[in-house]
C-alpha atoms as a PDB file:
ATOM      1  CA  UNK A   1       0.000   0.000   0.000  1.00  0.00           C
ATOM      2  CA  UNK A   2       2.938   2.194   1.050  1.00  0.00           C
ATOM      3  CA  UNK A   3       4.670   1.833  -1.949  1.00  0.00           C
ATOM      4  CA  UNK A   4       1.821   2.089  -4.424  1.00  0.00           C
ATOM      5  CA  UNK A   5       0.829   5.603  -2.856  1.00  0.00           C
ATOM      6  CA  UNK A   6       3.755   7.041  -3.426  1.00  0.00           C
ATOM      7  CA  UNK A   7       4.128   5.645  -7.252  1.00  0.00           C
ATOM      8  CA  UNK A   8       0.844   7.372  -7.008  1.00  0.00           C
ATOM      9  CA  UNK A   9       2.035  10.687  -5.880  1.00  0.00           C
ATOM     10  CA  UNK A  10       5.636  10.309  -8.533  1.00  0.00           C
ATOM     11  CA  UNK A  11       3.301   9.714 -11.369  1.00  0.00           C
ATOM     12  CA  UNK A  12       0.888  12.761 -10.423  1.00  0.00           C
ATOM     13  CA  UNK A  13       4.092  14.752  -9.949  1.00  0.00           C
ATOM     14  CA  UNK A  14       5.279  13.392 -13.754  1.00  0.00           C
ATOM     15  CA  UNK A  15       2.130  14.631 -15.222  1.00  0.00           C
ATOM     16  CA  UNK A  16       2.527  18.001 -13.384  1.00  0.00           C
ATOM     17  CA  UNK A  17       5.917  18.942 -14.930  1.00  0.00           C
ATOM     18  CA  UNK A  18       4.603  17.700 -18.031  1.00  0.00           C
ATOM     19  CA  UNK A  19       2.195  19.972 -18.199  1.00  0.00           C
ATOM     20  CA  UNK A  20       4.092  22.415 -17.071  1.00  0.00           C
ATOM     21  CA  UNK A  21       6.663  21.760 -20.156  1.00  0.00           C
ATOM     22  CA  UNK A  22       3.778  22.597 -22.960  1.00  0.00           C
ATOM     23  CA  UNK A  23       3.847  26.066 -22.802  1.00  0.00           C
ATOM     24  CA  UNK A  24       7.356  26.635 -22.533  1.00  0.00           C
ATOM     25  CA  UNK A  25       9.860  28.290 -25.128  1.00  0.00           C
ATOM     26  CA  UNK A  26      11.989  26.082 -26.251  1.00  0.00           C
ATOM     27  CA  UNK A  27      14.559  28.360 -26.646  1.00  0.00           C
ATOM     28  CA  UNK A  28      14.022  31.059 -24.007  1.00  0.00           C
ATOM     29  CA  UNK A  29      13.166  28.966 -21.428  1.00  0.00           C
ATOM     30  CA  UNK A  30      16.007  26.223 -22.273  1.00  0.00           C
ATOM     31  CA  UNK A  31      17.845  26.587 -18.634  1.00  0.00           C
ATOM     32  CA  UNK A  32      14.366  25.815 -16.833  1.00  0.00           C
ATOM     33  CA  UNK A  33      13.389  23.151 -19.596  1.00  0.00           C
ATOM     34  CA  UNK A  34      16.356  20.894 -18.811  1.00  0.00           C
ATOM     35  CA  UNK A  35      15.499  21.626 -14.987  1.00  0.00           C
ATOM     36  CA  UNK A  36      12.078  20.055 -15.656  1.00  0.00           C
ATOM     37  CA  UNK A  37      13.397  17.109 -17.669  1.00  0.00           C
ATOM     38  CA  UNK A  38      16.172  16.648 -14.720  1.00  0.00           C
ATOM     39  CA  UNK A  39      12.935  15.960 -12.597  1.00  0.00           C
ATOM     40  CA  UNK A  40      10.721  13.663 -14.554  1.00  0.00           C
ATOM     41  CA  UNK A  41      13.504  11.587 -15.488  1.00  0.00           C
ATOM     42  CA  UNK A  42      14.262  11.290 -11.576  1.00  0.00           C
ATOM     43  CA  UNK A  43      10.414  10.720 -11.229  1.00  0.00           C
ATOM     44  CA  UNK A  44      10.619   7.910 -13.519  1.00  0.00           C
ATOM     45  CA  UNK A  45      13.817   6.352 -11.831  1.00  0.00           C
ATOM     46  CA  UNK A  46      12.031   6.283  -8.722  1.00  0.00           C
ATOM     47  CA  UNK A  47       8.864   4.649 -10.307  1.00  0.00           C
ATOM     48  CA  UNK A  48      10.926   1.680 -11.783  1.00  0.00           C
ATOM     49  CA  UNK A  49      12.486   0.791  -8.503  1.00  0.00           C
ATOM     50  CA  UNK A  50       9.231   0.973  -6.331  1.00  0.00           C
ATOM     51  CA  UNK A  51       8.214  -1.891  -9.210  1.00  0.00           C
ATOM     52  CA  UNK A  52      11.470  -3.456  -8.377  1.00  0.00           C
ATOM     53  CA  UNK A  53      10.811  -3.206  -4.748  1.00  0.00           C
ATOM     54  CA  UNK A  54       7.230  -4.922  -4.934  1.00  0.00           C
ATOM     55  CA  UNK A  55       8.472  -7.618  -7.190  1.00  0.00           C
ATOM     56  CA  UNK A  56      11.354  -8.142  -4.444  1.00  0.00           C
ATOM     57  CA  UNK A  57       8.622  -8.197  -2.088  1.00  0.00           C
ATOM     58  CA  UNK A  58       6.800 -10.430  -3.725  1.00  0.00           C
ATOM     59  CA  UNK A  59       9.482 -12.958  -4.198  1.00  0.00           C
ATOM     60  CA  UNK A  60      10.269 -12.717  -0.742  1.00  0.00           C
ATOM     61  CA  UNK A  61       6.646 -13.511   0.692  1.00  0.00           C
ATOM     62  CA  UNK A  62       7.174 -16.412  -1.906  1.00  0.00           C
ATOM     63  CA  UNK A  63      10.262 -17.995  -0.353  1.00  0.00           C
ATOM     64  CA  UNK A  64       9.255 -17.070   2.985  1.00  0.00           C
ATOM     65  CA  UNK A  65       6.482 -19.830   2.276  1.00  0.00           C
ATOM     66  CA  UNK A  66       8.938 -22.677   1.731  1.00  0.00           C
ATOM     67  CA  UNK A  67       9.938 -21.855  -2.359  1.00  0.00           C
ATOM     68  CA  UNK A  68      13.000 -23.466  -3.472  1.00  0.00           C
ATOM     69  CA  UNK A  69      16.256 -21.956  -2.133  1.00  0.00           C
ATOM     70  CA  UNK A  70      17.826 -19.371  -4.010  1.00  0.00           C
ATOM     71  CA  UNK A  71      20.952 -19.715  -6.462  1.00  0.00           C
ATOM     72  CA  UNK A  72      23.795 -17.794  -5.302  1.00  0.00           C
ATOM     73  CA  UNK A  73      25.841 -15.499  -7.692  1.00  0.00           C
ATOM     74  CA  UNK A  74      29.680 -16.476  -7.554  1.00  0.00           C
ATOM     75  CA  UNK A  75      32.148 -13.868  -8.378  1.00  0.00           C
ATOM     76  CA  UNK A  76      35.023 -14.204 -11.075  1.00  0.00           C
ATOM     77  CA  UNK A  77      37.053 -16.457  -9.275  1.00  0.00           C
ATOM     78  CA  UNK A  78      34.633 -19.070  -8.657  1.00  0.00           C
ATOM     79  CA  UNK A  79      33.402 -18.893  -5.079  1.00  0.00           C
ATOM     80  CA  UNK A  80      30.242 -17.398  -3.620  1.00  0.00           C
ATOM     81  CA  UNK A  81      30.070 -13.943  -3.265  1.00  0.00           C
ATOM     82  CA  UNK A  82      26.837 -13.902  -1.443  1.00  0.00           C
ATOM     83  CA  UNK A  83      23.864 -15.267  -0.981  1.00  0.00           C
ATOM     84  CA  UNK A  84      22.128 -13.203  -3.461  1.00  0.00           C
ATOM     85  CA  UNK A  85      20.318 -14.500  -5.976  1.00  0.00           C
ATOM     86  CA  UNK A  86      21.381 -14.927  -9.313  1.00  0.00           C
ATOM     87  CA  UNK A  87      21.850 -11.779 -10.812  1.00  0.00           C
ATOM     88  CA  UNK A  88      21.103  -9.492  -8.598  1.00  0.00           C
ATOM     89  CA  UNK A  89      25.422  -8.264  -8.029  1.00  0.00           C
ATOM     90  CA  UNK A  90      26.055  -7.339 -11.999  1.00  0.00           C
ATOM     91  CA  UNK A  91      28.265  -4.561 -11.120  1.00  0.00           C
ATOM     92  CA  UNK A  92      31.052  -7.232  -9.778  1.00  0.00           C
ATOM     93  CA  UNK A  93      30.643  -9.182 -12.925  1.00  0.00           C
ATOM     94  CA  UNK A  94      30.916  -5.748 -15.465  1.00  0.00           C
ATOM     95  CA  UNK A  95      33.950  -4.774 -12.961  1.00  0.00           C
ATOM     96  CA  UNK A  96      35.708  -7.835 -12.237  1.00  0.00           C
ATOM     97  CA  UNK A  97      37.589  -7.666 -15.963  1.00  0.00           C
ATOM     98  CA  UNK A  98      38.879  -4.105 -14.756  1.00  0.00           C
ATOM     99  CA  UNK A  99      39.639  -4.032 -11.503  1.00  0.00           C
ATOM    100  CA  UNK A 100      43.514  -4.285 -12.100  1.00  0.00           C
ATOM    101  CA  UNK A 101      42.947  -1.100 -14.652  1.00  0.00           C
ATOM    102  CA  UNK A 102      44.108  -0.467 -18.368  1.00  0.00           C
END
């Protein structure tokens, strides 16, 4: 309920700054138009994780009612780097190729 109020309230706040974008000049008002888009596009970022969060949530209530256990996520050198589930820790698989640099 929480979290579907306040996708509520980002995607009333969305529409808001869109409307507030039609009457704009596109070049007079360029400094305040890239303000605007600054905030929608935050908007937006926060609407796609509160859909991550409930399909986390979701999963959880799932496995907390005896689902099959998780597969963990092992890092580049073959042993487990948490008990995550399977990719959910990209960032150590997109950096372990550069950690040692150029």
């Amino acid at each position: 309920a929480v979290v579907q109020h306040h996708r509520r309230a980002l995607v009333e706040e969305m529409q808001r700054y869109t409307r507030l974008r039609a009457g704009a000049d596109p070049v007079a008002d360029l400094d305040w138009l890239l303000t605007v888009d600054a905030m929608v596009l935050r908007a937006e970022a926060m609407v796609r994780w509160l859909d991550q969060c409930e399909g986390r949530l979701a999963r959880s209530r799932r496995g907390a009612s005896g689902a099959a256990p998780r597969e963990t996520v092992r890092s580049a050198v073959g042993s487990p780097a948490s008990e995550a589930p399977a990719g959910a820790d990209a960032r150590s698989a997109t950096t372990a190729g550069t950690a040692g640099g150029p």
